[in-house]
C-alpha atoms as a PDB file:
ATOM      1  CA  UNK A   1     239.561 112.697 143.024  1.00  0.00           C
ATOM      2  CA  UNK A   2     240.250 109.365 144.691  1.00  0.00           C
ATOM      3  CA  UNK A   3     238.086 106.614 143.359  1.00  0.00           C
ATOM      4  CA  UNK A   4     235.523 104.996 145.358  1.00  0.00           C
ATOM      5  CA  UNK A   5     237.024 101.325 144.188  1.00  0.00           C
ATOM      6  CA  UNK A   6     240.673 100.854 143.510  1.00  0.00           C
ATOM      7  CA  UNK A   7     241.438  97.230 142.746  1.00  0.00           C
ATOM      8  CA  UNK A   8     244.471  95.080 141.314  1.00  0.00           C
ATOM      9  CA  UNK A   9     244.774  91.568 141.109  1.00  0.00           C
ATOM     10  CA  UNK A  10     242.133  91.085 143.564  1.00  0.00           C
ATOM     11  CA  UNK A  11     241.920  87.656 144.197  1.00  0.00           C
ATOM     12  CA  UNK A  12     239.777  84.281 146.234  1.00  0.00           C
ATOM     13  CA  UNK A  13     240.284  81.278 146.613  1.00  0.00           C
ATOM     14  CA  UNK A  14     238.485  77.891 148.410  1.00  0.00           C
ATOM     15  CA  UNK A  15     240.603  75.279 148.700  1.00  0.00           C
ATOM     16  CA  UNK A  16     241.292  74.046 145.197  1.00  0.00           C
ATOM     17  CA  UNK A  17     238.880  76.239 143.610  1.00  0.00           C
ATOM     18  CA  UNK A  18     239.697  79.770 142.229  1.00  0.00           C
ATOM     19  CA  UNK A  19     236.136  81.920 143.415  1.00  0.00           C
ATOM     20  CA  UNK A  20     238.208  85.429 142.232  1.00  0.00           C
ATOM     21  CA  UNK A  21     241.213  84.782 140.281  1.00  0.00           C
ATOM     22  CA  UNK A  22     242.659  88.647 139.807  1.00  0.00           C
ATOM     23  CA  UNK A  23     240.257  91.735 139.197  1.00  0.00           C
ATOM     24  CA  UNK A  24     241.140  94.914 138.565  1.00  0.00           C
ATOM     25  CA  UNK A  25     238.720  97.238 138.482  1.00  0.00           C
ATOM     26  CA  UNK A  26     238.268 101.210 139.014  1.00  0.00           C
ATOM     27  CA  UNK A  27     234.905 102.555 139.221  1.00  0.00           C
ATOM     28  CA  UNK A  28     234.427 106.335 139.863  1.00  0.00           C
ATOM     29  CA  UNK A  29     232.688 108.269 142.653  1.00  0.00           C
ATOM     30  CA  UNK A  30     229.371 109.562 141.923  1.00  0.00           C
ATOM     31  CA  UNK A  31     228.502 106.832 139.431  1.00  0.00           C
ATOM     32  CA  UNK A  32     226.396 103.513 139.133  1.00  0.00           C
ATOM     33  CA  UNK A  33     228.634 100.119 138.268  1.00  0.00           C
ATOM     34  CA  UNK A  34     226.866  97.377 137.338  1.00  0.00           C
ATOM     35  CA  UNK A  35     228.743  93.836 137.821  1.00  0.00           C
ATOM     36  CA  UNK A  36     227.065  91.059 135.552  1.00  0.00           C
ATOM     37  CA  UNK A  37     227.653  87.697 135.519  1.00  0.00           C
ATOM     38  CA  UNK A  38     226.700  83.942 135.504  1.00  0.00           C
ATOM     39  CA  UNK A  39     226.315  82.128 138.643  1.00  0.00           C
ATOM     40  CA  UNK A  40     228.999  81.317 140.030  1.00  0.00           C
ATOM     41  CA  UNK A  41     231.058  83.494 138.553  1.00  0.00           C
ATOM     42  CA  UNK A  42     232.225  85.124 141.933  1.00  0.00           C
ATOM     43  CA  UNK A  43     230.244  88.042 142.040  1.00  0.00           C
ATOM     44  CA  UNK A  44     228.969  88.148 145.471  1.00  0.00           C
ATOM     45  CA  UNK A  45     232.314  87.174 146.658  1.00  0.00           C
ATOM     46  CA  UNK A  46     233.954  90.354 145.180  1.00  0.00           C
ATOM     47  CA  UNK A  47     231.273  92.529 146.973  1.00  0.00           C
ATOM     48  CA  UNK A  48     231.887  90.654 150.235  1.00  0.00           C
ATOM     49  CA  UNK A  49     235.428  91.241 150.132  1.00  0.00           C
ATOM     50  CA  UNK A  50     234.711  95.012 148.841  1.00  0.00           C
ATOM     51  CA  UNK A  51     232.698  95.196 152.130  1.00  0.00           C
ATOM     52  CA  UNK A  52     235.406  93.605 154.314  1.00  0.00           C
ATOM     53  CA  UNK A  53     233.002  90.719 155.354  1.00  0.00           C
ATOM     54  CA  UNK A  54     236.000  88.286 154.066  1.00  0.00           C
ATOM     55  CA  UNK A  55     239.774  89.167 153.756  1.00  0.00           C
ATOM     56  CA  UNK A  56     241.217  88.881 149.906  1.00  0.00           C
ATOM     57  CA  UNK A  57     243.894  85.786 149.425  1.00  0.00           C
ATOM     58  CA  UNK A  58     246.041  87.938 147.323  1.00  0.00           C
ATOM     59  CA  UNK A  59     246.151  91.253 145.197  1.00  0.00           C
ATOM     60  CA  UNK A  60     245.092  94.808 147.037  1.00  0.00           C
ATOM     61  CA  UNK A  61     242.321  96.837 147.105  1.00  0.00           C
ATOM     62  CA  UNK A  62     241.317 100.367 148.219  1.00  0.00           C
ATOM     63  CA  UNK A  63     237.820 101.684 148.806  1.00  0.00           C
ATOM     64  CA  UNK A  64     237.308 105.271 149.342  1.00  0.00           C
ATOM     65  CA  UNK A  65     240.954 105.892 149.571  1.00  0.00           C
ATOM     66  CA  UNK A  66     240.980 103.457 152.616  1.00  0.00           C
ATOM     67  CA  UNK A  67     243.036  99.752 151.982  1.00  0.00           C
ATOM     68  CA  UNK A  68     240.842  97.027 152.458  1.00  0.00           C
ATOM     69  CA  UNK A  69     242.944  94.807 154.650  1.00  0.00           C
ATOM     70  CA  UNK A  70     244.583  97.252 157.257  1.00  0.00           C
ATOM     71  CA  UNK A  71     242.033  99.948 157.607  1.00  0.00           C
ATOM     72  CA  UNK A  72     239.138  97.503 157.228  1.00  0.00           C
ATOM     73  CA  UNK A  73     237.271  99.145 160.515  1.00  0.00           C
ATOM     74  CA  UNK A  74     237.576 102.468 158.343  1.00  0.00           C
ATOM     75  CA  UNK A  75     235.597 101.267 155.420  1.00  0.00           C
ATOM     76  CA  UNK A  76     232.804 100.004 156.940  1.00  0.00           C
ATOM     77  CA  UNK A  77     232.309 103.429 158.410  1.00  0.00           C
ATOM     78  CA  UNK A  78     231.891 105.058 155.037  1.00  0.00           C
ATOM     79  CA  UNK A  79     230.081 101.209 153.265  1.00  0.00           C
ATOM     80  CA  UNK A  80     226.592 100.793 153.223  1.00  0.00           C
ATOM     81  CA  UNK A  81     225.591  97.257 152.236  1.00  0.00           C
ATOM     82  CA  UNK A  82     222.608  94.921 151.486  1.00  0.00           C
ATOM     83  CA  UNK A  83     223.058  91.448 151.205  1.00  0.00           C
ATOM     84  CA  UNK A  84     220.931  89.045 148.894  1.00  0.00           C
ATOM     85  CA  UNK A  85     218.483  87.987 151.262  1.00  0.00           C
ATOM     86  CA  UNK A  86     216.190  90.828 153.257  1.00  0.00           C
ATOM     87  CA  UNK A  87     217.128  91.478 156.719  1.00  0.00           C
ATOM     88  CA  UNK A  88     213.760  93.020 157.576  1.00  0.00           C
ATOM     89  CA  UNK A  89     212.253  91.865 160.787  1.00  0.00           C
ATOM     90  CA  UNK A  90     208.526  90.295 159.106  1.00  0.00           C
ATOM     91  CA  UNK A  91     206.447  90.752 162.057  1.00  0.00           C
ATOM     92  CA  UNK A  92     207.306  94.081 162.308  1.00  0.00           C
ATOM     93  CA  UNK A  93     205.317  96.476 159.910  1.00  0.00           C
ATOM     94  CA  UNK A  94     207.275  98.292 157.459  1.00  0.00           C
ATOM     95  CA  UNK A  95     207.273 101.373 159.419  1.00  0.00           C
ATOM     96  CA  UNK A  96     208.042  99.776 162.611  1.00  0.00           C
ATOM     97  CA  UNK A  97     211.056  98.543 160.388  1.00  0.00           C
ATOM     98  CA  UNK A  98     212.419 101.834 158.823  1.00  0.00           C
ATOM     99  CA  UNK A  99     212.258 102.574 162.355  1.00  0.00           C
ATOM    100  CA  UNK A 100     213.480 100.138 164.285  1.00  0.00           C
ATOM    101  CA  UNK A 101     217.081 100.672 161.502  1.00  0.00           C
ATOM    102  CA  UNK A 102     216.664 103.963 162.567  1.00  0.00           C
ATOM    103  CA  UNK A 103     217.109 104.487 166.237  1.00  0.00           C
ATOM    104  CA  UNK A 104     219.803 101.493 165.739  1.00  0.00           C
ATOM    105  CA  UNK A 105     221.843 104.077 163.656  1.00  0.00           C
ATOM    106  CA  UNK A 106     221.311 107.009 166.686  1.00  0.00           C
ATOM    107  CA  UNK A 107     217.831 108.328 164.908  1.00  0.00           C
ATOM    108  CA  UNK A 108     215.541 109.738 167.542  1.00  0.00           C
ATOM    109  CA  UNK A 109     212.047 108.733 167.921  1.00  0.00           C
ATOM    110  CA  UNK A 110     210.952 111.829 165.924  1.00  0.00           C
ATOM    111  CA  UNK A 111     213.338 111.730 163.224  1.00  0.00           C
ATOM    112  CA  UNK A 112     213.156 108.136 162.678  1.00  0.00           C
ATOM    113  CA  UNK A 113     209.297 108.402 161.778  1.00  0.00           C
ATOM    114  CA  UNK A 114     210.304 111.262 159.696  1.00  0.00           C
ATOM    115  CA  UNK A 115     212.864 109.061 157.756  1.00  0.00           C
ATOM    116  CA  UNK A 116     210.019 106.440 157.860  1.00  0.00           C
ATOM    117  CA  UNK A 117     207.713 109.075 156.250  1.00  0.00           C
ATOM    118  CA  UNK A 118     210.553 109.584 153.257  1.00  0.00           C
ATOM    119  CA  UNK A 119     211.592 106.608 152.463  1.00  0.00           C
ATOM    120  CA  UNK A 120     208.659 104.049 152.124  1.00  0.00           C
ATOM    121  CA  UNK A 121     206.789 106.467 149.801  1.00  0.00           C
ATOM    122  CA  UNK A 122     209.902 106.282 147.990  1.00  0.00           C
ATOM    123  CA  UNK A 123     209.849 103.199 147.292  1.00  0.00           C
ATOM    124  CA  UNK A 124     205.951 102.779 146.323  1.00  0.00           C
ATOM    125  CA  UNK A 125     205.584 101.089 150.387  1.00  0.00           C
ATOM    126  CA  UNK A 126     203.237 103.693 151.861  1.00  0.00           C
ATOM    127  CA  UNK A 127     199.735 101.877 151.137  1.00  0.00           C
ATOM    128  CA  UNK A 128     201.454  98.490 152.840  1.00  0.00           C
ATOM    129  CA  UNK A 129     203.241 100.872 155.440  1.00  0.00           C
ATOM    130  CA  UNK A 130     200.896  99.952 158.592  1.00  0.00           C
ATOM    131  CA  UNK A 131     200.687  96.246 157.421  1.00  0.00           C
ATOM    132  CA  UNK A 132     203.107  93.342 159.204  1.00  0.00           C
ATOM    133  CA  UNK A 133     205.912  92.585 156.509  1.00  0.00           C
ATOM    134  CA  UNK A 134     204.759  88.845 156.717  1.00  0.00           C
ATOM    135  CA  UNK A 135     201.983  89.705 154.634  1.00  0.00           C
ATOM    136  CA  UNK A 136     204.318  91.718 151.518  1.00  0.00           C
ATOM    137  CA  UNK A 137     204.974  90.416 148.469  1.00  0.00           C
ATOM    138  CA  UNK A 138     208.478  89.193 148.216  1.00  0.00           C
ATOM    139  CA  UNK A 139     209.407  91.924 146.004  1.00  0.00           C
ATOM    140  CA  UNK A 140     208.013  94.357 148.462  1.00  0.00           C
ATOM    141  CA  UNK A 141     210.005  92.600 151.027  1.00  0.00           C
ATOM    142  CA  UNK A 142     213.482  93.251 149.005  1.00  0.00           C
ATOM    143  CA  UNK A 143     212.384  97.384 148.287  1.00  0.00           C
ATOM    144  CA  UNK A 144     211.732  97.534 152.314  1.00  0.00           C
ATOM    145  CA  UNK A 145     215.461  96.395 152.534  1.00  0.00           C
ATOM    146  CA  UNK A 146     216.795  98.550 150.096  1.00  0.00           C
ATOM    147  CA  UNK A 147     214.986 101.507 151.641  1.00  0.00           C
ATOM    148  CA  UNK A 148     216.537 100.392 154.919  1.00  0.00           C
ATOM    149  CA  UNK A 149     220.430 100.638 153.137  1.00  0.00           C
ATOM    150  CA  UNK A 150     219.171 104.428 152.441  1.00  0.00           C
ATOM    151  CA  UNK A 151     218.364 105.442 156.120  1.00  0.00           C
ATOM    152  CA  UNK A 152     221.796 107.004 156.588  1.00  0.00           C
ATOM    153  CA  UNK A 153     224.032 108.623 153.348  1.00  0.00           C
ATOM    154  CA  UNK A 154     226.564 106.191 152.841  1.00  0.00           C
ATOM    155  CA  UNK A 155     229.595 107.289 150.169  1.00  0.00           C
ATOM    156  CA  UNK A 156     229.451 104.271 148.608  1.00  0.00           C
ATOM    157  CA  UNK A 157     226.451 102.086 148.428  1.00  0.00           C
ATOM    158  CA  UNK A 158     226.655  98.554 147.946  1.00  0.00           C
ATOM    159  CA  UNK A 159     223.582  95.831 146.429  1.00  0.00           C
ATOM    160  CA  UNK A 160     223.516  92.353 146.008  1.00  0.00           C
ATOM    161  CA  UNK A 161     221.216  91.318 143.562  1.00  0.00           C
ATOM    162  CA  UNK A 162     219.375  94.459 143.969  1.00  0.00           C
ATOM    163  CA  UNK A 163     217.003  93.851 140.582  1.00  0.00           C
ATOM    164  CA  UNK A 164     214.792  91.005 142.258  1.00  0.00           C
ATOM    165  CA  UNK A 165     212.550  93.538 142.898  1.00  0.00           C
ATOM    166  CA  UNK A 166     209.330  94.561 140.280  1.00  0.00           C
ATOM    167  CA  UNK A 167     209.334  96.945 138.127  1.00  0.00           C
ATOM    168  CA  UNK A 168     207.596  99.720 140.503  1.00  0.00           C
ATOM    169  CA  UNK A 169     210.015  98.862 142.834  1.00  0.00           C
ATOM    170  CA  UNK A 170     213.000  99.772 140.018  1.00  0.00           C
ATOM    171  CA  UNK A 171     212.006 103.147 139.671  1.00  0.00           C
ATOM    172  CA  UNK A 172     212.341 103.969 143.686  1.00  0.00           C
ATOM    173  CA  UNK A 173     215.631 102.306 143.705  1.00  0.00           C
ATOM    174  CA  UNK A 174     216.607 104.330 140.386  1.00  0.00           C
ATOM    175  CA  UNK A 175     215.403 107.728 142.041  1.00  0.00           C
ATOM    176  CA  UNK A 176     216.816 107.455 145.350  1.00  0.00           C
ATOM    177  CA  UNK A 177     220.367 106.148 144.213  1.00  0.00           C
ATOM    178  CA  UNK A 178     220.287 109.051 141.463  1.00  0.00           C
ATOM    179  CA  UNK A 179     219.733 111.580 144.261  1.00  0.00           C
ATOM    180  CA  UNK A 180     222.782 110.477 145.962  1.00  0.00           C
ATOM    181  CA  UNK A 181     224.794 110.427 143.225  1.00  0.00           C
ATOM    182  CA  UNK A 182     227.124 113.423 144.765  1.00  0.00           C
ATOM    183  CA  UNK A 183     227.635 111.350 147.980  1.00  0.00           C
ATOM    184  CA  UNK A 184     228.397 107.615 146.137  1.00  0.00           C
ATOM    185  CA  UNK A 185     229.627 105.065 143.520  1.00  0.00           C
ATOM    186  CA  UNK A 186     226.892 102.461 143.706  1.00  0.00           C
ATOM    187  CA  UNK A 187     228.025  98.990 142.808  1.00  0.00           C
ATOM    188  CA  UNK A 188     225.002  97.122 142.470  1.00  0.00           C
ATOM    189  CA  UNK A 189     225.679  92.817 141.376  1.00  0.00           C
ATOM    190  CA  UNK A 190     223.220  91.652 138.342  1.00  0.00           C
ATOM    191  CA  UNK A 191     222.239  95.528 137.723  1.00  0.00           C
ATOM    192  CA  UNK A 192     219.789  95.813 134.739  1.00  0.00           C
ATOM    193  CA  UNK A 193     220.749  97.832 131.796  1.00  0.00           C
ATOM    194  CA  UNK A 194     217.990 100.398 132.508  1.00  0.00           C
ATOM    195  CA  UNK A 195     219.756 101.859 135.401  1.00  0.00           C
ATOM    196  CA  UNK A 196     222.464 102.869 133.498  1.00  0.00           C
ATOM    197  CA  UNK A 197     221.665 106.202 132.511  1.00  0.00           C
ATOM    198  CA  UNK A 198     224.825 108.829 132.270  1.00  0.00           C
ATOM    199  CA  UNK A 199     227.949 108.318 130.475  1.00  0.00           C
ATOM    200  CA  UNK A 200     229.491 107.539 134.062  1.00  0.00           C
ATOM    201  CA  UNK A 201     227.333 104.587 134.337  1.00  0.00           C
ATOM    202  CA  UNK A 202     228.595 101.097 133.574  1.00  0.00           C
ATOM    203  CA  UNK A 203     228.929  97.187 133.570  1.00  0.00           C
ATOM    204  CA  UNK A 204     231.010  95.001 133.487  1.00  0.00           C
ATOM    205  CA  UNK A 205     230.898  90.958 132.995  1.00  0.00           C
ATOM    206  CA  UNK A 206     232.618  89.026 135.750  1.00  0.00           C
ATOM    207  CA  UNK A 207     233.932  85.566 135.084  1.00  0.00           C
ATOM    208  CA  UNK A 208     236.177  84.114 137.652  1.00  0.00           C
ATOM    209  CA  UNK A 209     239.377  86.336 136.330  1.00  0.00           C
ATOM    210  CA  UNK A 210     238.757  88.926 134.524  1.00  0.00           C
ATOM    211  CA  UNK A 211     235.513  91.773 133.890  1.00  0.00           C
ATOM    212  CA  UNK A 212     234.442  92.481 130.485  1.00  0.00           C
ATOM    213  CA  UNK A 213     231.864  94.064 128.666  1.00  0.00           C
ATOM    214  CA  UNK A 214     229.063  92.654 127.721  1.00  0.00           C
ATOM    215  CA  UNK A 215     228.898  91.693 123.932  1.00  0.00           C
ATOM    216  CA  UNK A 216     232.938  92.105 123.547  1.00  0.00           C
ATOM    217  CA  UNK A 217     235.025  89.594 122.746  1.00  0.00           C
ATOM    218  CA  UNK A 218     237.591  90.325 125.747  1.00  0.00           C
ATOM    219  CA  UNK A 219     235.037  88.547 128.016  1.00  0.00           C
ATOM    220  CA  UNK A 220     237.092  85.128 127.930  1.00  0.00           C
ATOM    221  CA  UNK A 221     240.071  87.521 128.883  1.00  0.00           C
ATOM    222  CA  UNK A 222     242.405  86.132 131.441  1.00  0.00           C
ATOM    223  CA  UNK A 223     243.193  89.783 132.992  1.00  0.00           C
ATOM    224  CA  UNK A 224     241.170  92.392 134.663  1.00  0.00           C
ATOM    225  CA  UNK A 225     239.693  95.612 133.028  1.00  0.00           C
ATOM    226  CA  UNK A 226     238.452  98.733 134.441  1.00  0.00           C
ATOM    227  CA  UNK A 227     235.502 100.248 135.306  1.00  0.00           C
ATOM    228  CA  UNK A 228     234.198 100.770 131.567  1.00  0.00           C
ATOM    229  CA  UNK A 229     234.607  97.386 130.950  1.00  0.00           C
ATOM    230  CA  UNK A 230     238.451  97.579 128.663  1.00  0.00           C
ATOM    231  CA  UNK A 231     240.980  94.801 129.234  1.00  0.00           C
ATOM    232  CA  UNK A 232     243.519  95.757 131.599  1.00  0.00           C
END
């Protein structure tokens, strides 16, 4: 089966500094990848090149058997992705929001509420479901936007900083990626340990140039590893 992320030598750079100096990584369909890592250490540019919101300086890449360069257009098609900051509309309620995503992605007005009806239960949102988003906690706030990702199945499913929701909110997220398992390789950035849960669940460290797992001495590696986290 072709893996949901193929990288080699992936690489960034600003000017003079190095944001992604060569990752290789290969993480599986149907399973949860955690990428860890200190600030700075060029996490969310990875995902935004995985995404195709910025073109890689060097090295290759292929997500869901698609390269990420030439047939860009084609893996956005199959990506769903949410940024770091929420992208909910806060004088909407969160209905009105689930909604609103909705009918942009070709929902009718029917099926929309339905999804509405799903999803915000989901995520613990149904007793602030008629209330304008303005008036959520932050946390709430980042589980509405999460829940929005989830309108349509993507086959892979991409997070930023997904964990800066509470702990309520963990368990939604948990469920909901677990039930689409079959569809996607989740690739959530700063994922907490307690969403690993299979043996096809993993982490790795990023620094710069290489991915390593955590606690094992090949994190000051110079070269990439793969998906479970061995130098490569």
């Amino acid at each position: 089966m072709t893996a949901a992320i193929d990288t080699t030598n992936l690489q960034k750079r600003y000017a003079e500094t190095r944001a992604v100096d060569g990752i290789n990584l290969s993480v599986a369909r149907g399973s949860v990848y955690g990428l860890l890592g200190p600030n700075g250490a060029g996490k969310t540019t990875t995902i935004r090149m995985l995404t195709t919101l910025i073109k890689p300086d060097g090295g290759s890449a292929r997500v869901l058997g698609h390269d990420l360069v030439s047939e860009a257009a084609e893996v956005r098609a199959k990506v769903g992705f949410t940024g770091q900051f929420a992208s909910v509309d806060e004088d909407l309620t969160g209905t009105e929001n689930i909604v609103l995503f909705s009918r942009l992605l070709g929902f009718s007005w029917r099926a929309a509420r339905e999804r509405a009806g799903q999803l915000l239960p989901a995520f613990d949102l149904q007793d602030a479901a008629n209330r304008q988003v303005k008036t959520w906690s932050g946390g709430m706030r980042r589980r509405l936007d999460i829940a929005a990702s989830l309108i349509v199945t993507s086959e892979l499913l991409v997070l930023d900083e997904p964990t800066t929701v509470d702990h309520r909110g963990h368990a939604g997220e948990d469920t909901r990626v677990g039930d689409d398992r079959q569809h996607a390789a989740a690739v959530p950035d700063d994922l907490r340990q307690q969403h690993l849960r299979g043996p096809e669940d993993h982490a790795g460290v990023h620094a710069n140039d290489c991915v390593a797992q955590p606690g094992d001495a090949s994190y000051q590696c110079v070269a990439g590893v793969d998906a479970r986290g061995r130098a490569g």
